[in-house]
Protein backbone atom coordinates (compact mmCIF):
# COMPACT_ATOMS: atom_id res chain seq x y z
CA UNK A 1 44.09 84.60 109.95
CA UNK A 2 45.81 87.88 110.95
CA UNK A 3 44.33 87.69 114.72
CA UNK A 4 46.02 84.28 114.51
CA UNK A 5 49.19 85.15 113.59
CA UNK A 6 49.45 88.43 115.54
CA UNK A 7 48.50 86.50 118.57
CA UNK A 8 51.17 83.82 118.41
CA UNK A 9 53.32 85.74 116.88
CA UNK A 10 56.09 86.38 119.53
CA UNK A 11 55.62 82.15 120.22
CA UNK A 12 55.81 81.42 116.49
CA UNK A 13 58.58 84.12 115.02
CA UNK A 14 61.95 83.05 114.68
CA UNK A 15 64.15 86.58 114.17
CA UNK A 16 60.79 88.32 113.71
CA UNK A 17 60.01 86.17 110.96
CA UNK A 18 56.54 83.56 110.94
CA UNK A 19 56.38 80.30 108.98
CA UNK A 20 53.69 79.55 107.21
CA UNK A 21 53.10 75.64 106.51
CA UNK A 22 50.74 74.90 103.17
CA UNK A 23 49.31 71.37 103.38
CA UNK A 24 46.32 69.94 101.49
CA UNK A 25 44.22 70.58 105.26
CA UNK A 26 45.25 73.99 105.36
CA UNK A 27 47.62 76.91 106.36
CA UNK A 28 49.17 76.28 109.89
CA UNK A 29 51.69 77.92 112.01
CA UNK A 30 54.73 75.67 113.21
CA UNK A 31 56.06 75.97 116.54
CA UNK A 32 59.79 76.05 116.65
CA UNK A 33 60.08 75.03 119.97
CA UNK A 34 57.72 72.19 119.77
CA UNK A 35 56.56 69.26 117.33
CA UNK A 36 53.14 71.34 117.41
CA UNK A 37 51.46 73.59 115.54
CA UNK A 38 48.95 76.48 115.24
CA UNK A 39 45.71 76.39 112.78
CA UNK A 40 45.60 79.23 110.49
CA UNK A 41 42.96 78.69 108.18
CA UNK A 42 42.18 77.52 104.60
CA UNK A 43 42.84 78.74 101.51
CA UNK A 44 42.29 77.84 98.12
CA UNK A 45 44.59 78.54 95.04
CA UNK A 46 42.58 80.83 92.19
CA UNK A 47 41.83 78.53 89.30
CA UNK A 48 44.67 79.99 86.78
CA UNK A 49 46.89 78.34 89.79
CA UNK A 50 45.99 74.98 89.03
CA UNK A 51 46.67 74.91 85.89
C-alpha cells in the first residue's frame, strides 16, 4: 500500500495531503482531477472494531 501511495502521490495529494476512501471493496485513492480512482488494498477492522 505504501508503494501505491508514494507512487501516485504527487497525482493524488491535494496541499501535500492523500485521501484515503474506505468502502466495503477496499481502500482506494481518489483522483481529484478525475471521477477515477487508484486501488490501494484491503483491510479489515480488528474484531474489538466491530463491536
Amino acid at each position: 500500500m505504501v508503494e501505491t501511495m508514494l507512487t501516485y502521490f504527487d497525482q493524488y495529494a491535494e496541499d501535500g495531503v492523500l485521501t484515503i476512501e474506505v468502502t466495503q471493496w477496499g481502500l482506494w485513492l481518489p483522483n481529484p482531477e478525475t471521477a477515477g480512482r487508484q486501488f490501494l488494498g484491503l483491510a479489515r477492522l480488528p474484531e474489538y472494531v466491530k463491536q
